[in-house]
Protein backbone atom coordinates (compact mmCIF):
# COMPACT_ATOMS: atom_id res chain seq x y z
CA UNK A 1 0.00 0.00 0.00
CA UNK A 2 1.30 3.79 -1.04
CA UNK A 3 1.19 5.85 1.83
CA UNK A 4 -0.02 9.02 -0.41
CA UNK A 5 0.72 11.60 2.58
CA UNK A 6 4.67 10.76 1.62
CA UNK A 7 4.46 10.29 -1.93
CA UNK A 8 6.51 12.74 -3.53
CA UNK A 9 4.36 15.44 -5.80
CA UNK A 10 4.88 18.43 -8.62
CA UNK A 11 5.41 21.41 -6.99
CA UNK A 12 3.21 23.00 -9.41
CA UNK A 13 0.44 21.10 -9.73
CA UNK A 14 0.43 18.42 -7.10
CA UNK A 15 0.44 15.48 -9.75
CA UNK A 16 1.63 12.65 -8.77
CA UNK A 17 2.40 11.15 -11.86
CA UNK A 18 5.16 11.06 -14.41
CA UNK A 19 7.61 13.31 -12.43
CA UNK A 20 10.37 14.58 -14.38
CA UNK A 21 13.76 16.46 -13.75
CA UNK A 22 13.71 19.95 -14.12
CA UNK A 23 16.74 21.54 -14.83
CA UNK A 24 17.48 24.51 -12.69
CA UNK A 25 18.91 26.13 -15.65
CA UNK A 26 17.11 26.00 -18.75
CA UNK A 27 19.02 23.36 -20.48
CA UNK A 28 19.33 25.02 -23.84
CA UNK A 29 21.29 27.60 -21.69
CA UNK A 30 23.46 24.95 -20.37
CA UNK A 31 23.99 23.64 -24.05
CA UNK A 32 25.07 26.65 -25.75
CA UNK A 33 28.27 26.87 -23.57
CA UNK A 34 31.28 25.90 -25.43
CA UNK A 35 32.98 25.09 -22.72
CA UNK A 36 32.44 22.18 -20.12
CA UNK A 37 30.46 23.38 -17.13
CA UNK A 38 31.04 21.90 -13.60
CA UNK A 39 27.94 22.43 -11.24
CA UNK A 40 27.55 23.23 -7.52
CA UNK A 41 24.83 23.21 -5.01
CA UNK A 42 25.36 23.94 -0.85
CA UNK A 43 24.89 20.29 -0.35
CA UNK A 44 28.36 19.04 -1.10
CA UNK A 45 29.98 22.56 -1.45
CA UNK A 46 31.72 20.78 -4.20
CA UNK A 47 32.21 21.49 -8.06
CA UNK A 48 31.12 18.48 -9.93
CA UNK A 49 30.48 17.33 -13.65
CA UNK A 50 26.95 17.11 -14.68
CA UNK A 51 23.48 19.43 -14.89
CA UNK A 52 22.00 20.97 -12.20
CA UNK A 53 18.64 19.76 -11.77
CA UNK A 54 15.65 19.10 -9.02
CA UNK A 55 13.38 15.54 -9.73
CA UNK A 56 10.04 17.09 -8.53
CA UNK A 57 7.72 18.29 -11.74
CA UNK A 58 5.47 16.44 -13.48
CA UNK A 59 6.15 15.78 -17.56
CA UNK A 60 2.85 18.06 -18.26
CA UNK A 61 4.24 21.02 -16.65
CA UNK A 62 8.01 20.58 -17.28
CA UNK A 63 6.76 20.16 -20.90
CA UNK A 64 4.18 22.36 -20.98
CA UNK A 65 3.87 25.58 -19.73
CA UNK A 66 7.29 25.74 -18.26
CA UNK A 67 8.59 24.93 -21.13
CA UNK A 68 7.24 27.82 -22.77
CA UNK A 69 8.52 29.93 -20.28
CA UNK A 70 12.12 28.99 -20.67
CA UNK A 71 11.80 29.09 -24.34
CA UNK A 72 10.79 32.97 -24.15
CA UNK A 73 13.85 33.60 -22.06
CA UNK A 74 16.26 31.50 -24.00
CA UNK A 75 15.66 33.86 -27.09
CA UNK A 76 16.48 36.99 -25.15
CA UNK A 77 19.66 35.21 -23.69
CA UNK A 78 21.28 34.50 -26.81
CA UNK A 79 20.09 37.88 -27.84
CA UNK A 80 21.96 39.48 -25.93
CA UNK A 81 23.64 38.29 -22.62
CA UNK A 82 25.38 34.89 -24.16
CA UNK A 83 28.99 36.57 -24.59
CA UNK A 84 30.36 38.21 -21.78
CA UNK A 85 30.55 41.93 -22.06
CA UNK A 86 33.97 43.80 -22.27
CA UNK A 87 35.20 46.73 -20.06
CA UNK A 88 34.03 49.76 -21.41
CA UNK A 89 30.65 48.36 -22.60
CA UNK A 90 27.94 49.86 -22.99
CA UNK A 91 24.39 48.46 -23.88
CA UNK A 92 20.33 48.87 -24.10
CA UNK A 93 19.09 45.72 -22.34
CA UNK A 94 15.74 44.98 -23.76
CA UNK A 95 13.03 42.82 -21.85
CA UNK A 96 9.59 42.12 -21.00
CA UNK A 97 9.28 42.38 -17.35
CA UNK A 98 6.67 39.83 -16.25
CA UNK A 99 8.11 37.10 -18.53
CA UNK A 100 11.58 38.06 -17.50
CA UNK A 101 10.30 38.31 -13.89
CA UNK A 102 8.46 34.94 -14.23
CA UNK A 103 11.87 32.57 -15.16
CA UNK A 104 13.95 34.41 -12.56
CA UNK A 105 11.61 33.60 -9.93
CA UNK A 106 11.34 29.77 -11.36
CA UNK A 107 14.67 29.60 -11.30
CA UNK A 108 15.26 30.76 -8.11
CA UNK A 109 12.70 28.41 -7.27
CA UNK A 110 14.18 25.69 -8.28
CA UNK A 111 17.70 26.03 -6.98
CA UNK A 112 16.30 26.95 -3.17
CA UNK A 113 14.31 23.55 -3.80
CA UNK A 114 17.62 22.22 -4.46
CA UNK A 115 19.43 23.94 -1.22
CA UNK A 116 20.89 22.72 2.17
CA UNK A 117 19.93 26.41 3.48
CA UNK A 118 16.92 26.92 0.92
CA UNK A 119 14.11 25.96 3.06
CA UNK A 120 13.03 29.41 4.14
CA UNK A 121 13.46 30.72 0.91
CA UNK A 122 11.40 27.65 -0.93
CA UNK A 123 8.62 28.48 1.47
CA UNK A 124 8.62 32.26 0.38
CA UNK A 125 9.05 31.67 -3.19
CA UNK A 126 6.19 29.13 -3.10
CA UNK A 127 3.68 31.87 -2.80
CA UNK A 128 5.01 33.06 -6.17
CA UNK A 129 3.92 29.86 -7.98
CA UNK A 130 0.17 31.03 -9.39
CA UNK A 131 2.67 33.85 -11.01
CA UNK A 132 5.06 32.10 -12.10
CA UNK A 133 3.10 29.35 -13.94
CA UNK A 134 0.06 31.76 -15.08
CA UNK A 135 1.77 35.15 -15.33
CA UNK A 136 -1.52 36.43 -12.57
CA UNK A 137 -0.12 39.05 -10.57
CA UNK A 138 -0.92 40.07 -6.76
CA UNK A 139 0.38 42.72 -4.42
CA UNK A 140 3.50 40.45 -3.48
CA UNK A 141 4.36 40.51 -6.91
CA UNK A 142 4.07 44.45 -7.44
CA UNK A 143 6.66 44.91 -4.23
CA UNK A 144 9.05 42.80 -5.68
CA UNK A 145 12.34 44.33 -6.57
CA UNK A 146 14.31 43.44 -9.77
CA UNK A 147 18.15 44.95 -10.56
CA UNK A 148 20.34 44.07 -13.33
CA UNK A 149 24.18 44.72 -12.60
CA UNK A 150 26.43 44.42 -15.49
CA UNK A 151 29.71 42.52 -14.51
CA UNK A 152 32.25 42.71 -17.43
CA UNK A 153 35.26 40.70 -18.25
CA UNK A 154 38.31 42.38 -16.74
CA UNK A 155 41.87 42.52 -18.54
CA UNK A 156 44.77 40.47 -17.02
CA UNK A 157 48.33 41.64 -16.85
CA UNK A 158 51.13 39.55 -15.34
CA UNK A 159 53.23 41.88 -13.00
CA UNK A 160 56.74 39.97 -13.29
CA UNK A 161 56.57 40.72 -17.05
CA UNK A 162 54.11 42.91 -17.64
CA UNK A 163 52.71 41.36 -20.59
CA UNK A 164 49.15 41.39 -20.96
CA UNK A 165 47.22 37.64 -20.59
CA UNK A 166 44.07 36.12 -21.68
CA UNK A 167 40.99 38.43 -20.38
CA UNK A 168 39.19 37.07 -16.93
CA UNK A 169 35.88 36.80 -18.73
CA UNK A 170 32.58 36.06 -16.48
CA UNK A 171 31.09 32.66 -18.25
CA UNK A 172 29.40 31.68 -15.49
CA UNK A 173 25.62 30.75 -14.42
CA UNK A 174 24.40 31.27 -10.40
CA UNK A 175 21.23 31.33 -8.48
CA UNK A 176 21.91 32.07 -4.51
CA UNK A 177 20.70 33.69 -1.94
CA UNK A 178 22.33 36.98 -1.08
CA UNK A 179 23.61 37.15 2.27
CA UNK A 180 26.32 39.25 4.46
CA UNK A 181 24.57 43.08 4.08
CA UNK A 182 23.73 43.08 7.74
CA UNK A 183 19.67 44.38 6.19
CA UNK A 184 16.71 44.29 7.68
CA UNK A 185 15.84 40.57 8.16
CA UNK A 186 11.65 41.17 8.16
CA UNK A 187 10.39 42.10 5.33
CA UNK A 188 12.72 40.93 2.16
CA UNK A 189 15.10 38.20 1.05
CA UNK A 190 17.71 38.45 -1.21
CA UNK A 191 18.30 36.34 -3.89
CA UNK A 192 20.95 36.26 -7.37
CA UNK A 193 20.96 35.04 -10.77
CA UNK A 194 23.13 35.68 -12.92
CA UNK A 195 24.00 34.72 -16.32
CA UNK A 196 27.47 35.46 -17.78
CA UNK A 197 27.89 39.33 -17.33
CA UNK A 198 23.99 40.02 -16.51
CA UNK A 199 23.30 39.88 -12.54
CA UNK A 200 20.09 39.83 -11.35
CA UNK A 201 19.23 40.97 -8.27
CA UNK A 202 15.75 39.99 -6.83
CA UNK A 203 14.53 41.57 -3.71
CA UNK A 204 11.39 39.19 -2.69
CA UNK A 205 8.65 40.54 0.20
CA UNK A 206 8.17 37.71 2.48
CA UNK A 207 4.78 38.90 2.93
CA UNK A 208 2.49 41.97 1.46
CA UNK A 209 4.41 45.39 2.04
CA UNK A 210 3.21 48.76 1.59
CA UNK A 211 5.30 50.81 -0.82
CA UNK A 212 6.78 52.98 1.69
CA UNK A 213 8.38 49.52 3.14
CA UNK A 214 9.32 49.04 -0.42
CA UNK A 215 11.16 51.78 -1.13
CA UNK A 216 13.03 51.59 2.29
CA UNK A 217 14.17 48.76 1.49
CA UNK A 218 15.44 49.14 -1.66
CA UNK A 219 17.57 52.45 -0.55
CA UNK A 220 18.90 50.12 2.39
CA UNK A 221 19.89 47.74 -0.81
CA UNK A 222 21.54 50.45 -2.08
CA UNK A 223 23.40 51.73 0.48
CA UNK A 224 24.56 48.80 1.89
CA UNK A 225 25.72 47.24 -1.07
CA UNK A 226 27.54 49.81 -3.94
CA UNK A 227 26.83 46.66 -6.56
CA UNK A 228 23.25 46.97 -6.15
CA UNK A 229 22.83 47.73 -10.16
CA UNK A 230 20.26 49.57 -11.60
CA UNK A 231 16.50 49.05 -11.10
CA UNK A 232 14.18 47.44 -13.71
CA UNK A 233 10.60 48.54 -14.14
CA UNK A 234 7.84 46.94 -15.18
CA UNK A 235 6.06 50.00 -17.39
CA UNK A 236 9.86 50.08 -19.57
CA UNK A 237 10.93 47.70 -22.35
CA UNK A 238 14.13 48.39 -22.45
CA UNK A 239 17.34 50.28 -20.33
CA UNK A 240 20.35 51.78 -21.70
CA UNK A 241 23.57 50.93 -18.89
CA UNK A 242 26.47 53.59 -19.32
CA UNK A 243 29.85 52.02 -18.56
CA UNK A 244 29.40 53.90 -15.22
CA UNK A 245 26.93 51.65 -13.81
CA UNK A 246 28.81 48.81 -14.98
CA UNK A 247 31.41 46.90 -12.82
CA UNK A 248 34.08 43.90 -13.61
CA UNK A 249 35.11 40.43 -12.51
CA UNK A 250 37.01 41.74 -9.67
CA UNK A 251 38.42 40.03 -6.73
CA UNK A 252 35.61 40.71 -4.50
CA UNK A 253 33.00 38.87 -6.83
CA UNK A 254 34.78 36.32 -7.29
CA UNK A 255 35.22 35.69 -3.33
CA UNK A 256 31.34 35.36 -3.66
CA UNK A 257 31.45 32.89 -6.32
CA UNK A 258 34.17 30.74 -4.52
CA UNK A 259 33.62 27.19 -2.86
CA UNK A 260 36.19 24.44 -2.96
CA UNK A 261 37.10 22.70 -5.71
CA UNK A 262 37.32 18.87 -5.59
C-alpha cells in the first residue's frame, strides 16, 4: 500500500504522476556553452560534472507551460547576454518584465528547492507559484524588486613581465541567496541570478508590504551594497547601462562565487 501523505508530488500542480527532472537552468542555456560546465549546489559545497537539476515536476508542466517559459527567455539570452561583455561596454538591455520576472523567480525556485539552506526561501518563493506558472499578478508581486548589474570581463596583466594575458571573462551561471549586508531581516530576502555578465538581483517581500516599506528597502539595498545595479521597471521595455553603472570580474565577486574545488 502507497502511503499518499509521503508520496513525492509536482510542486506545481500536485500530480503525482510522471515526475520529471527539471533543470534549474534552462538546459538550452546549459547547451550553448562551449565550454564544459562543472555544477555546484550547498549540499556538497563541491564542483562536480553534470546538470543541475531538481526531480520534482510532473512531464505536463516541465513540458508544458514551463517549457514555454524557458523558451521565451532562451531567445532573449542569446540575444543578448550569451557573450560576456567587455570593459568599457555599454548596452540597451531589452526585456519584458513579467516574462523576465516569471523565469527568474522559477529559477530561483528551483535552486532553493535544491538547497541545504533553501528551506526558508522555498517556502517564500512558493507563494510566487500562481505567477510564475500563469503570469496572474498580486500585491507580493508588485513589491518585488528586480536589478540588473552588469559585470564585465576584466583585462589580465602579469606583473613579473608585464605582458598582458588572456581576459578574466565572467562565463558563469548562479542562483543564490544573497547574504552578508547586515539588512533588515523582516520584510525581504535576497536572492541572485546571474548569467554570464547580466546579474540579477531579486529583492522578494516575504509577505504583502506597503510601498513605503518598499522603497526603504530598496535604498537600504543600495546603500549597503555599492553593486546593487540599476532598477528594472515593469512599465519600460528596455534600459540603456552607461559604462558607469557597470562593474568587472574583480576580486571581491569572485570571493562570492568561490567554494572548494574537488
Amino acid at each position: 500500500m502507497v502511503n499518499m501523505e509521503n508520496k513525492k508530488s509536482c510542486v506545481y500542480c500536485k500530480s503525482t504522476t510522471n515526475l520529471t527532472k527539471e533543470h534549474i537552468f534552462p538546459s538550452a542555456i546549459i547547451k550553448s556553452f562551449n565550454v564544459e560546465l562543472l555544477s555546484m549546489t550547498d549540499k556538497s559545497d563541491y564542483h562536480f560534472k553534470g546538470d543541475p537539476v531538481i526531480g520534482d515536476v510532473c512531464a505536463e508542466c516541465n513540458n508544458g507551460i514551463l517549457s514555454q517559459l524557458d523558451a521565451d527567455f532562451v531567445t532573449c539570452f542569446k540575444n543578448q547576454m550569451l557573450t560576456p561583455l567587455k570593459p568599457g561596454n555599454e548596452i540597451t538591455f531589452e526585456y519584458e518584465y513579467d516574462l523576465l520576472l516569471r523565469e527568474l523567480l522559477k529559477i530561483s525556485y528551483n535552486s532553493a528547492r535544491a538547497s541545504n539552506g533553501g528551506y526558508n526561501a522555498r517556502a517564500i518563493l512558493e507563494k510566487y507559484i500562481p505567477f510564475i506558472i500563469t503570469g496572474n499578478k498580486n500585491k507580493n508581486v508588485d513589491s518585488i524588486i528586480l536589478s540588473l548589474l552588469i559585470v564585465t570581463s576584466v583585462n589580465m596583466v602579469n606583473l613579473e613581465t608585464g605582458k598582458h594575458e588572456e581576459p578574466l571573462e565572467p562565463y558563469l551561471l548562479r542562483s543564490a541567496s544573497i547574504g552578508g549586508l547586515n539588512l533588515n531581516p523582516n520584510n525581504y530576502i535576497v536572492r541572485m541570478v546571474a548569467f554570464n555578465s547580466f546579474w540579477f538581483f531579486l529583492l522578494i517581500p516575504k509577505r504583502p508590504v506597503t510601498s513605503k516599506v518598499k522603497k526603504e528597502f530598496w535604498d537600504e539595498f543600495k546603500r549597503k551594497n555599492h553593486l546593487h545595479g540599476v532598477l528594472l521597471k515593469r512599465n519600460n521595455t528596455s534600459i540603456k547601462i552607461t559604462k558607469d553603472k557597470t562593474t568587472y570580474l574583480n576580486p571581491d565577486l569572485i570571493e562570492k562565487m568561490w567554494r572548494k574545488i574537488k
